[in-house]
N, C-alpha and C. Protein backbone atom coordinates (compact mmCIF):
# COMPACT_ATOMS: atom_id res chain seq x y z
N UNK A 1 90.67 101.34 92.26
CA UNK A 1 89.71 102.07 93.06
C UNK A 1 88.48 101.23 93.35
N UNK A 2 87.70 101.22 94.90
CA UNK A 2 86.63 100.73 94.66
C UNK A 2 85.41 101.31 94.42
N UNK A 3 84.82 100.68 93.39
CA UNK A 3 84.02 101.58 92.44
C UNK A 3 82.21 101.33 92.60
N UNK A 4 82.51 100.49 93.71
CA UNK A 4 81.07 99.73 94.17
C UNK A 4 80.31 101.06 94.32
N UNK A 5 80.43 101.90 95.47
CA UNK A 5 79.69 102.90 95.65
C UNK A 5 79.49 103.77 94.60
N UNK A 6 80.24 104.50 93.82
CA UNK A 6 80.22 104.90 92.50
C UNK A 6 79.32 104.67 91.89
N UNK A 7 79.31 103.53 91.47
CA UNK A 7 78.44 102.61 90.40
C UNK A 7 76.62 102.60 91.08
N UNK A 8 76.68 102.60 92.01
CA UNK A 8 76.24 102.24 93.05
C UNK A 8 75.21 103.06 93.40
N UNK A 9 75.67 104.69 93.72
CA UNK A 9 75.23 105.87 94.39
C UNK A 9 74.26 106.31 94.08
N UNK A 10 73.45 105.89 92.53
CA UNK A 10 71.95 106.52 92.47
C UNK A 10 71.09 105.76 93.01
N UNK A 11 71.26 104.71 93.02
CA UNK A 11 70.38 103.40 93.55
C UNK A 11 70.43 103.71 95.12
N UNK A 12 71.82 104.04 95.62
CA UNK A 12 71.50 104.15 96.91
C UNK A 12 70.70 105.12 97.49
N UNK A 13 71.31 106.16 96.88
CA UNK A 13 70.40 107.01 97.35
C UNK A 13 68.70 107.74 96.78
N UNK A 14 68.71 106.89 95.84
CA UNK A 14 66.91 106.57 95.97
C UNK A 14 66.39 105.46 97.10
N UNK A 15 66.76 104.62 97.79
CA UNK A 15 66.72 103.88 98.76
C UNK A 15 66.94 104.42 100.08
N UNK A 16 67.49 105.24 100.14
CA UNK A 16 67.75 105.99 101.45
C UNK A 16 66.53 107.44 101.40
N UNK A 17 66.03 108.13 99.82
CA UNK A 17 65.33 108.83 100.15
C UNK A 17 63.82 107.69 100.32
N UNK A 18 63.81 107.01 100.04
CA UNK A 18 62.41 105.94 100.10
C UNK A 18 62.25 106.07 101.65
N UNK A 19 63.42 105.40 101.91
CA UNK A 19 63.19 105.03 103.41
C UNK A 19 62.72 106.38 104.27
N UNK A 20 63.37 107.26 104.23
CA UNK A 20 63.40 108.20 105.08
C UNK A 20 61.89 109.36 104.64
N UNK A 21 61.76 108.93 103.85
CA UNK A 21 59.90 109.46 103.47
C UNK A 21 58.94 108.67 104.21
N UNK A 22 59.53 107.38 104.71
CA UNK A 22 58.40 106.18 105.22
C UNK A 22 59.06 106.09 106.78
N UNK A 23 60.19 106.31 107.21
CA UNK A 23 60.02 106.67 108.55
C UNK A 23 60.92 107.75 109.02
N UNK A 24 61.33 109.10 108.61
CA UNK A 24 61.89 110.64 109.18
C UNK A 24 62.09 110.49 110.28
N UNK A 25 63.69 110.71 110.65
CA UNK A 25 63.84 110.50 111.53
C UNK A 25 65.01 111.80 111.55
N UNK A 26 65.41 112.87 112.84
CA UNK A 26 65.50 113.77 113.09
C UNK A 26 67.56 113.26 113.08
N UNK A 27 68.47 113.72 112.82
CA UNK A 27 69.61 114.08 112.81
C UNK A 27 70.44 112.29 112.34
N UNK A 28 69.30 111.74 111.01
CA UNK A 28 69.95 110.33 110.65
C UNK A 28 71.01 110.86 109.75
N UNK A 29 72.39 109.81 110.39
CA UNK A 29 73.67 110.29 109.67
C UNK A 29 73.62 108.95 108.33
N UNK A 30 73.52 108.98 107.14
CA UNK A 30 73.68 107.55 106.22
C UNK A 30 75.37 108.32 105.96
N UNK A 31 75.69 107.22 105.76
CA UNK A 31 77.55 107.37 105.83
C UNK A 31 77.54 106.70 104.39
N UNK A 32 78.21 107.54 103.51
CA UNK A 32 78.48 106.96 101.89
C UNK A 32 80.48 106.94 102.67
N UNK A 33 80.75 105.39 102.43
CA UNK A 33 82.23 104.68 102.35
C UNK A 33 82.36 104.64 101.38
N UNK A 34 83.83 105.66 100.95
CA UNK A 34 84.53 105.49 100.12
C UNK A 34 83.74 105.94 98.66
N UNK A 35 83.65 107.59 99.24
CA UNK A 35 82.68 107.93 97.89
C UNK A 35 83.55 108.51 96.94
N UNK A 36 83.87 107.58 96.09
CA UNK A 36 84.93 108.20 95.00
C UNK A 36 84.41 109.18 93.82
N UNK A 37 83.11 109.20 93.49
CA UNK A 37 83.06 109.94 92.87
C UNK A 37 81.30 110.52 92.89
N UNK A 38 81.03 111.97 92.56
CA UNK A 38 79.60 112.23 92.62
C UNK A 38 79.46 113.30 91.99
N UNK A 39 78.63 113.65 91.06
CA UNK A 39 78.51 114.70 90.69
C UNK A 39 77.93 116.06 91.37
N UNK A 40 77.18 116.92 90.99
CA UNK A 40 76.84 118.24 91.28
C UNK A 40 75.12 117.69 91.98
N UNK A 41 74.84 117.14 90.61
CA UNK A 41 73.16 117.29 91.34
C UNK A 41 73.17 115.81 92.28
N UNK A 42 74.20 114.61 92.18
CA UNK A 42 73.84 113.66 93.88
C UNK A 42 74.66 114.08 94.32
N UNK A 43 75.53 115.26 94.93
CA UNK A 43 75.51 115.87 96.08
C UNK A 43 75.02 117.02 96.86
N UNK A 44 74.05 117.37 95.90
CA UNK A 44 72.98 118.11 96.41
C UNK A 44 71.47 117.29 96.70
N UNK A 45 71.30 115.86 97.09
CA UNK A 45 70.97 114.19 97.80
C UNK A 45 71.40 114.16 97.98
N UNK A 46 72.59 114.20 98.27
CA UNK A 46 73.42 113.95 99.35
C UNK A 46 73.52 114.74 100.86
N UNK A 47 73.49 116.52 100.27
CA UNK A 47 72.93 117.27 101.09
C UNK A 47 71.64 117.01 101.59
N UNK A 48 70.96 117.29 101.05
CA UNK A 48 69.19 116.85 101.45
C UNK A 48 69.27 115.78 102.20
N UNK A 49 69.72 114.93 102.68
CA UNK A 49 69.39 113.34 103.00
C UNK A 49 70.49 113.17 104.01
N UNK A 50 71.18 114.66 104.37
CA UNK A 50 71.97 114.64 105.51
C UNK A 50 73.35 114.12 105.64
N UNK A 51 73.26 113.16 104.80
CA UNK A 51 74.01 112.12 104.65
C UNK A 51 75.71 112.54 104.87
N UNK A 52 76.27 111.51 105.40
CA UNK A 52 78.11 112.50 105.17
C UNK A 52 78.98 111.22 104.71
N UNK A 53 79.82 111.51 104.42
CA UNK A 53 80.78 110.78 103.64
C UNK A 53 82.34 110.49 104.18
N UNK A 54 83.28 109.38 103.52
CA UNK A 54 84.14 109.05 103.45
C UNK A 54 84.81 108.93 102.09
N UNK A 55 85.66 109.47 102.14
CA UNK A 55 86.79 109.38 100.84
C UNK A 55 88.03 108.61 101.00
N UNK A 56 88.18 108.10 100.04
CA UNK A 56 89.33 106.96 99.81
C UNK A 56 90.58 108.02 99.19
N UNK A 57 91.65 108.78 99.96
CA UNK A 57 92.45 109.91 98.64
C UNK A 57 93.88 109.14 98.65
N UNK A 58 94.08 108.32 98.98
CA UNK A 58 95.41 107.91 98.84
C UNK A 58 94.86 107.05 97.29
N UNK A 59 93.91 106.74 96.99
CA UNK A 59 93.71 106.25 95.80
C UNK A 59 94.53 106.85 94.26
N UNK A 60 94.55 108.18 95.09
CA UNK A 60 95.28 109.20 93.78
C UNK A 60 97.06 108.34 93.77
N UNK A 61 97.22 108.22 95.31
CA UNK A 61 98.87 108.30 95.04
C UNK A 61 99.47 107.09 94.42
N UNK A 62 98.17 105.73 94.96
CA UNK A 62 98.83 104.58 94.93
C UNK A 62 97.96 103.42 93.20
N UNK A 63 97.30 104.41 92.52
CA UNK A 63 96.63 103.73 91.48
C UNK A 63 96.65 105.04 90.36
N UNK A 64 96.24 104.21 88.96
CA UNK A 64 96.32 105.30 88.33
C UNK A 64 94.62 105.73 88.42
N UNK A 65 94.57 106.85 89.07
CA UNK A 65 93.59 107.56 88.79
C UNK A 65 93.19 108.40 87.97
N UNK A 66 94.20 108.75 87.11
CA UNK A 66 94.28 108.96 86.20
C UNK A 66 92.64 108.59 84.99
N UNK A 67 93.24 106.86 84.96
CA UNK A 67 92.45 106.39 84.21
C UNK A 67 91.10 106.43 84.28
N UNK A 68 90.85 106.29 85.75
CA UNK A 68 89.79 106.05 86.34
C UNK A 68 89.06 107.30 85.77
N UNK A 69 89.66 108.67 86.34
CA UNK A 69 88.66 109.33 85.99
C UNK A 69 87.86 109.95 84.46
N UNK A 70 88.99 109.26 84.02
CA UNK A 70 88.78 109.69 82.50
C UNK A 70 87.50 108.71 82.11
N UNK A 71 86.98 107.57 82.96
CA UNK A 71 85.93 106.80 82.62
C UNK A 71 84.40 107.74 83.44
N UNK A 72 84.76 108.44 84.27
CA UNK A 72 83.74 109.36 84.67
C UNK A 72 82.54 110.29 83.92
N UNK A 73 81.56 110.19 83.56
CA UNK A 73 81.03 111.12 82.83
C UNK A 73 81.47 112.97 83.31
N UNK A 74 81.34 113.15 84.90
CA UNK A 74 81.97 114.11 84.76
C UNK A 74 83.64 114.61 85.14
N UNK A 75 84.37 113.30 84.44
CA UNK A 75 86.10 113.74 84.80
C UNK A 75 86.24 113.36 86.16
N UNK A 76 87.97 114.42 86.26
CA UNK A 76 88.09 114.93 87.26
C UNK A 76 87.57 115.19 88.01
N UNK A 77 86.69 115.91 87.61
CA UNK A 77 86.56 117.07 88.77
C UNK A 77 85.36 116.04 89.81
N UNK A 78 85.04 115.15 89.21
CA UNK A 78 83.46 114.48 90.15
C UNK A 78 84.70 113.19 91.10
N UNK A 79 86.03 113.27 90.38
CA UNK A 79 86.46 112.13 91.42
C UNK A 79 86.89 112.76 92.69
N UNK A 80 86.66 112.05 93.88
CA UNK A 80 87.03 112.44 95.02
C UNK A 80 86.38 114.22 95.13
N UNK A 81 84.87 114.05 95.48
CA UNK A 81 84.98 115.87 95.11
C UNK A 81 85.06 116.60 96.43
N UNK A 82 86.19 116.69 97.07
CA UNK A 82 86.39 117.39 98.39
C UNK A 82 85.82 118.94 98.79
N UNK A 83 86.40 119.82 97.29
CA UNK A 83 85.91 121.39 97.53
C UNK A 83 84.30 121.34 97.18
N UNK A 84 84.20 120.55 96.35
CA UNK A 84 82.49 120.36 96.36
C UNK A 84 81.66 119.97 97.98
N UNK A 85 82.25 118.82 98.50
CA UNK A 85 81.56 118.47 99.45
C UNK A 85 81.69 119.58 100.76
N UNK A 86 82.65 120.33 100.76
CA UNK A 86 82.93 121.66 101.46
C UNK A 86 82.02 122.70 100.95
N UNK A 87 81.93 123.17 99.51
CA UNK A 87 80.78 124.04 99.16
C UNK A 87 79.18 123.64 99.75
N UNK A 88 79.09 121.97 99.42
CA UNK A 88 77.55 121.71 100.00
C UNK A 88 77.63 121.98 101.14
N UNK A 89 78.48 121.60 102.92
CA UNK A 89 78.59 121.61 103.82
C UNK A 89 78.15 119.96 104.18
N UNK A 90 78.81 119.11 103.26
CA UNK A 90 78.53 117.66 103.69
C UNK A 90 79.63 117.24 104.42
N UNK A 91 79.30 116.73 105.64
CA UNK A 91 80.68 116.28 106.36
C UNK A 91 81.00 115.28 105.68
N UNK A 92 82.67 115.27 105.99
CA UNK A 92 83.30 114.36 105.25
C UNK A 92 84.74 113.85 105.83
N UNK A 93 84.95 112.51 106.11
CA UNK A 93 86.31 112.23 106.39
C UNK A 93 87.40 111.72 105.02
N UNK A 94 88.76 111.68 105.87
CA UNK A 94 89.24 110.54 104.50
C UNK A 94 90.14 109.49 105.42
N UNK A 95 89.59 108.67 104.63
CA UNK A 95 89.48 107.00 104.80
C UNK A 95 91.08 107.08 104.88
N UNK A 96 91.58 106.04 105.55
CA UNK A 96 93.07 105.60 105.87
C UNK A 96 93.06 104.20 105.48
N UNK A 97 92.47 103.60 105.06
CA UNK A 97 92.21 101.98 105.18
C UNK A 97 92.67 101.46 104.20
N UNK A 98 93.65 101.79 103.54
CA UNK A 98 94.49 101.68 102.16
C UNK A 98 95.69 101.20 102.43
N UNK A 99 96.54 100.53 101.64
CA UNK A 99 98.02 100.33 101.78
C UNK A 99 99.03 101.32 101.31
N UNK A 100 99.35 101.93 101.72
CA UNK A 100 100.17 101.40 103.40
C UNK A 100 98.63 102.80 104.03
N UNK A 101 98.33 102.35 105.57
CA UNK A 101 97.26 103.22 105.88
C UNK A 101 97.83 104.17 106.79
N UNK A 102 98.15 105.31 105.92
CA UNK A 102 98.61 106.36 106.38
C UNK A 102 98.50 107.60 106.21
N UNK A 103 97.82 108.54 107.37
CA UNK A 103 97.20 109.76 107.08
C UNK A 103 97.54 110.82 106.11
N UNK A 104 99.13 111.14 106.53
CA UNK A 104 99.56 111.79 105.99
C UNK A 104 99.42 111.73 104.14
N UNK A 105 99.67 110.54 103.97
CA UNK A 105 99.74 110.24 102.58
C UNK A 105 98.32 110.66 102.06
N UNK A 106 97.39 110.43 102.76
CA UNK A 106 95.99 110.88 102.24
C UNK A 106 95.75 112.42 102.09
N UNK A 107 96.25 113.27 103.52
CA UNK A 107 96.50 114.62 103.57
C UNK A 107 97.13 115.03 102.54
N UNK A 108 98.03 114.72 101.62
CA UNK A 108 98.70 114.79 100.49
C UNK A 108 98.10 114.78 99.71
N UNK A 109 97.57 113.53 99.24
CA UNK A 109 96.45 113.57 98.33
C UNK A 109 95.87 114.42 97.91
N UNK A 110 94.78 114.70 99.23
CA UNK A 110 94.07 115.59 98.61
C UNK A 110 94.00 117.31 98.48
N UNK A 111 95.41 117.41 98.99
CA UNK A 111 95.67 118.98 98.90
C UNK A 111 96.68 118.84 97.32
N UNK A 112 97.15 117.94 96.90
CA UNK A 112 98.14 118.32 95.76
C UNK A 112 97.45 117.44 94.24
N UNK A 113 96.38 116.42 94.84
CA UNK A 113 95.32 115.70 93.88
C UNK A 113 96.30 115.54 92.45
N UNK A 114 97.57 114.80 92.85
CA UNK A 114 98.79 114.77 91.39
C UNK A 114 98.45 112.53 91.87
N UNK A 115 98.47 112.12 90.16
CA UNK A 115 98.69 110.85 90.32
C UNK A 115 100.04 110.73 90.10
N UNK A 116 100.67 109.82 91.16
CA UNK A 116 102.01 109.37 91.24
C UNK A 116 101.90 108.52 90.04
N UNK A 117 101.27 108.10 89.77
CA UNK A 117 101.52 107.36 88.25
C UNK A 117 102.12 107.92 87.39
N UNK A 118 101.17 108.95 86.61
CA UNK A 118 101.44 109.90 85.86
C UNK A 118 102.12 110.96 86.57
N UNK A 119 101.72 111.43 87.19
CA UNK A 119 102.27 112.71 87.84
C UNK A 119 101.42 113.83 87.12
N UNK A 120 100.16 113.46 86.79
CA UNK A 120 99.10 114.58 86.20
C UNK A 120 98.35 114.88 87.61
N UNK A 121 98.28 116.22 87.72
CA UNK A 121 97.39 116.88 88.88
C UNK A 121 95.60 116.38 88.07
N UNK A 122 94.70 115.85 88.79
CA UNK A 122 93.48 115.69 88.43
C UNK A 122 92.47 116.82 89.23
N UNK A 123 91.73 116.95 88.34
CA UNK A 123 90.22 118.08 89.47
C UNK A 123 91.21 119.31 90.33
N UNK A 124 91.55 119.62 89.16
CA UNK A 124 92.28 121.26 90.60
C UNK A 124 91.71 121.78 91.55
N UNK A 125 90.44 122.08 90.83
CA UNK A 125 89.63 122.84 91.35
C UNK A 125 88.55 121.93 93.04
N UNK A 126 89.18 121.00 92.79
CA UNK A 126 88.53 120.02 93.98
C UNK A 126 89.74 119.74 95.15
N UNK A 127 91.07 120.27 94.80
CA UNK A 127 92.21 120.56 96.05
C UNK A 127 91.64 120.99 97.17
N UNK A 128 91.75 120.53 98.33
CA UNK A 128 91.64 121.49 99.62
C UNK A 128 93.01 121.98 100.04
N UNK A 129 92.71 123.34 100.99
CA UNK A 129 93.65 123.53 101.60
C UNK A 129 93.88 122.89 102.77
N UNK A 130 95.32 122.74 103.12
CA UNK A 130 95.47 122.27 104.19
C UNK A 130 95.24 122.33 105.28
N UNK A 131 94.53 123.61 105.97
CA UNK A 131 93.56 123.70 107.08
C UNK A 131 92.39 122.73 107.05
N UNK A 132 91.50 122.33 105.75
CA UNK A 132 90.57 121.29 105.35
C UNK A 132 90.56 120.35 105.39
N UNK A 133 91.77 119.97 105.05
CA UNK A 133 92.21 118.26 104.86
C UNK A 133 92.42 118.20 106.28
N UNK A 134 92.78 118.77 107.17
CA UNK A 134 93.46 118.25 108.49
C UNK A 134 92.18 118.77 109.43
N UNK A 135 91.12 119.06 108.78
CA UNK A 135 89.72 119.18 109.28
C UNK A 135 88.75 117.52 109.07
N UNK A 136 89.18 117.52 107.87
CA UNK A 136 88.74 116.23 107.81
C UNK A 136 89.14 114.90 108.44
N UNK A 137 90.13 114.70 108.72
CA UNK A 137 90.97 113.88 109.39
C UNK A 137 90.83 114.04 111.06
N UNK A 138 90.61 114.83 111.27
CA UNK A 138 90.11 115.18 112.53
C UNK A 138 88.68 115.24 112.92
N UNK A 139 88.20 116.31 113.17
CA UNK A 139 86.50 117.18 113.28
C UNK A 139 85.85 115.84 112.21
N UNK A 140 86.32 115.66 110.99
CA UNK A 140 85.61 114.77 109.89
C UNK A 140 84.91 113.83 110.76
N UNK A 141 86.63 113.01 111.06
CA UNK A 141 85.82 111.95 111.21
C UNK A 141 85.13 111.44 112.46
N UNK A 142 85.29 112.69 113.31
CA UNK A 142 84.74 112.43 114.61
C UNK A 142 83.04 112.72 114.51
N UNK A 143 82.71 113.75 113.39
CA UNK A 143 81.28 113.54 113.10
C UNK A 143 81.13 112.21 112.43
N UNK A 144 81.50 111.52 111.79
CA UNK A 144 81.05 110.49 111.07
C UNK A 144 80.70 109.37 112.00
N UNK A 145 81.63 109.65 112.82
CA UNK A 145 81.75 108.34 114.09
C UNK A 145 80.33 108.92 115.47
N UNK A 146 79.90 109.89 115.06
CA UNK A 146 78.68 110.52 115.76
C UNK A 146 79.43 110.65 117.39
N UNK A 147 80.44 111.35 117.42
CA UNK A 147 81.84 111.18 118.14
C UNK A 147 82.29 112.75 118.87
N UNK A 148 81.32 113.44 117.91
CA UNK A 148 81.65 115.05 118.02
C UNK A 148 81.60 116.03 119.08
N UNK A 149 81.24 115.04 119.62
CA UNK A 149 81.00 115.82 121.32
C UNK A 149 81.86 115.88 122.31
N UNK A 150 82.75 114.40 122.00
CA UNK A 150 84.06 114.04 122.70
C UNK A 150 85.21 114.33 122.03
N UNK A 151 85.37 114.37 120.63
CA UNK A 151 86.55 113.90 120.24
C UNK A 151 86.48 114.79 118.61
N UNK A 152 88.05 114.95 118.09
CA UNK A 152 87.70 115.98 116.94
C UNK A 152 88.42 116.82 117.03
N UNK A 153 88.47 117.36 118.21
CA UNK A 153 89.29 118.86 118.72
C UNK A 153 89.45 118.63 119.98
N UNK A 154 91.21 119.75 120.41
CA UNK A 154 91.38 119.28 121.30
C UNK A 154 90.36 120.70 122.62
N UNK A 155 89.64 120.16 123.18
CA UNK A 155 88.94 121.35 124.41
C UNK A 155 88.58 120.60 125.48
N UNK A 156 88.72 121.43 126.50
CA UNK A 156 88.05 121.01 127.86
C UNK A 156 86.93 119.87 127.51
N UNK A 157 86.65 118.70 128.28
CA UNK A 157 85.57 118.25 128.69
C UNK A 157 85.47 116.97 127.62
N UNK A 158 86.79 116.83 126.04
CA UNK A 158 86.65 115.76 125.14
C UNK A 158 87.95 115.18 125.38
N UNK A 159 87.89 114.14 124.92
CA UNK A 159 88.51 113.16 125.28
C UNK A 159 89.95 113.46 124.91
N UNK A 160 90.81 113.29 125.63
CA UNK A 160 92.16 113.69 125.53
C UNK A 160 92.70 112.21 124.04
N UNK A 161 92.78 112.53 123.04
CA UNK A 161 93.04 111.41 121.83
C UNK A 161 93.91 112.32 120.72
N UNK A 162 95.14 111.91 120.80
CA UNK A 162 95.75 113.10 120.12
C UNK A 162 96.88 112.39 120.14
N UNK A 163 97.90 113.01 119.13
CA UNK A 163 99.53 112.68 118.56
C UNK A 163 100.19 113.95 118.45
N UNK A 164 101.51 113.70 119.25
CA UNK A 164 102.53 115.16 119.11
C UNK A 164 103.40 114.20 117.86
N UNK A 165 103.97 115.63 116.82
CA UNK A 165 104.51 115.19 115.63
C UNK A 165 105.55 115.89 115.64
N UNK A 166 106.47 115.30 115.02
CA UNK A 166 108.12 116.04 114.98
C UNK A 166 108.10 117.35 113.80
N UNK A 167 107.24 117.52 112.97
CA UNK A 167 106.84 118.28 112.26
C UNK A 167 105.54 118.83 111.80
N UNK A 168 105.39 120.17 111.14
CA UNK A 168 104.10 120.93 111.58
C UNK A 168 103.37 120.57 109.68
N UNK A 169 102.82 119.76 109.59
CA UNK A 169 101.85 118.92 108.39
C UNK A 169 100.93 120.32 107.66
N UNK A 170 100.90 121.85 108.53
CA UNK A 170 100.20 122.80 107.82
C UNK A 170 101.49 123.40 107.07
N UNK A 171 102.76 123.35 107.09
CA UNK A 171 104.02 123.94 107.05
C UNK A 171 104.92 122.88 106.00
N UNK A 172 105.36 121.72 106.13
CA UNK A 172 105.87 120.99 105.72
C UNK A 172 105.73 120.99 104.44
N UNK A 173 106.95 120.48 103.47
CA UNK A 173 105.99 120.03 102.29
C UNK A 173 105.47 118.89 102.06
N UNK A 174 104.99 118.99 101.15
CA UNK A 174 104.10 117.96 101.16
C UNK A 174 104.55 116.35 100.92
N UNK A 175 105.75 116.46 99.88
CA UNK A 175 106.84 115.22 100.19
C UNK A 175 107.25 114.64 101.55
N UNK A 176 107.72 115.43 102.18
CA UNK A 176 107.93 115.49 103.87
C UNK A 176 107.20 114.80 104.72
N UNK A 177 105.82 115.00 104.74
CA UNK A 177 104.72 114.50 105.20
C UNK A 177 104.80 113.21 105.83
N UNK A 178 105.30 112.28 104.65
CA UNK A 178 105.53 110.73 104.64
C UNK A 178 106.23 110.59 106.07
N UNK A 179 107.27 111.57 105.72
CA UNK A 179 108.41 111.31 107.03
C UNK A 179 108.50 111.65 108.58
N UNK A 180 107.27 112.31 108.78
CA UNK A 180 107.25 112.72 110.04
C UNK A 180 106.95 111.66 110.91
N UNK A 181 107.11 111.80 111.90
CA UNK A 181 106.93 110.81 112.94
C UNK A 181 106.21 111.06 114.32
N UNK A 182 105.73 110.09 114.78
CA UNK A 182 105.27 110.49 116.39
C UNK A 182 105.84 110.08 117.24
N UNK A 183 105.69 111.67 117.65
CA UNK A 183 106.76 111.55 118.95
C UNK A 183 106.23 111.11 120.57
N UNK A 184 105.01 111.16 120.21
CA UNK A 184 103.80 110.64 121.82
C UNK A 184 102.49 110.46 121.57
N UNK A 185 101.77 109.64 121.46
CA UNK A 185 100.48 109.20 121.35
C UNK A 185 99.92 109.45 122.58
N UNK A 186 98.74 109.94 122.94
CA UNK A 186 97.52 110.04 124.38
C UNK A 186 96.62 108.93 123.88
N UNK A 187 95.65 108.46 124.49
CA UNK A 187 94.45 108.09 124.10
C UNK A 187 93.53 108.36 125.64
N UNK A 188 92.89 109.05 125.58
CA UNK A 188 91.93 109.17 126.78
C UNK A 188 92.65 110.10 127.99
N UNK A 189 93.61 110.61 127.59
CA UNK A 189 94.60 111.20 128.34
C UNK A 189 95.62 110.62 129.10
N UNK A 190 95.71 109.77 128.58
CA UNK A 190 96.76 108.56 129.02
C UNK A 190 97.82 108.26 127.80
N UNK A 191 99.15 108.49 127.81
CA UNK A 191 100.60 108.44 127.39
C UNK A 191 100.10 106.79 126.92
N UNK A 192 100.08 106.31 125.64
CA UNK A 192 100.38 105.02 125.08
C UNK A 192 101.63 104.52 124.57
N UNK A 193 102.01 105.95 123.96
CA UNK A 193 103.37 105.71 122.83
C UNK A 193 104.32 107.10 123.52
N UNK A 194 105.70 106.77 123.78
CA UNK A 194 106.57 108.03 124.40
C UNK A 194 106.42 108.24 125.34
N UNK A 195 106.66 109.35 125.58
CA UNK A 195 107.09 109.86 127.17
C UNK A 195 106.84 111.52 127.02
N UNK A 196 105.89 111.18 128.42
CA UNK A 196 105.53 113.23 128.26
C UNK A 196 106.15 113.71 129.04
């Protein structure tokens, strides 16, 4: 796991509240990459300071996270805290930028939060449902990308950027996931991949 930010996150964000006491500035997004872990009271600074986030969740499938979190002062439950960052209302995406970088596998992640290592479920109580996770992956990260106006959802007037899938990822199980495929890529409303 990378643990930079982790390690990292009080320092940062006393640096980000410094700054923003010395020049306030009206709808600043600070983007925490790859926030693997935070407790209760820095994500309530985290709230305050606007700030939104990225999560690394394929970390669960492809490392033992296990271990990791057992080095946490608070566990589980502070790694990857998804239903937390949903209780604060901190936007939040999850990161794909992992090997192999693939959504689905992350969507997995963090709705079933089991290490393939062990096969121990970690932080139950930090599972999203799958309406959430596929909020994040979407709507997420189109706020993060300050993107939200165009792109995120599909409606009149945003950018046609979207994938038809041979299977329905709210329905499927969650093994399954891996295997679906695309059947037509858009980007801008223009056919890249398939045939419409």
């Amino acid at each position: 796991m990378n643990t930079l930010v982790t390690r990292c996150l009080p320092e940062v964000l006393d640096a980000w509240e410094a700054v923003a006491r010395r020049h306030p500035i009206r709808d600043r997004r600070w983007v925490l990459v790859h926030l693997n872990a935070a407790d209760a009271g820095q994500l309530a600074r985290i709230r305050r300071l606007g700030a939104v986030a990225t999560t690394n969740p394929i970390s669960y499938l492809w490392r033992s996270a296990a271990d990791e979190a057992a080095k946490l002062p608070g566990g589980a439950e502070t790694l990857l805290p998804h239903r937390s960052l949903l209780r604060q209302r901190i936007p939040f995406g999850l990161a794909t930028d992992n090997k192999p970088a693939d959504p689905w596998l992350a969507f997995a992640a963090v709705v079933a939060r089991r290490d393939m290592t062990s096969g121990e479920v970690l932080g139950p109580a930090e599972r999203l449902r799958r309406v959430d996770a596929l909020r994040a992956l979407t709507v997420g990260g189109a706020w993060i990308t300050e993107a939200e106006r165009e792109a995120g959802v599909l409606a009149p007037g945003r950018w046609a950027d979207l994938a038809v899938l041979d299977g329905d990822p709210l329905a499927l199980p969650l093994e399954a996931l891996p295997e679906m495929t695309v059947r037509l890529t858009m980007v801008g409303g223009d056919v890249v991949h398939g045939e419409a």
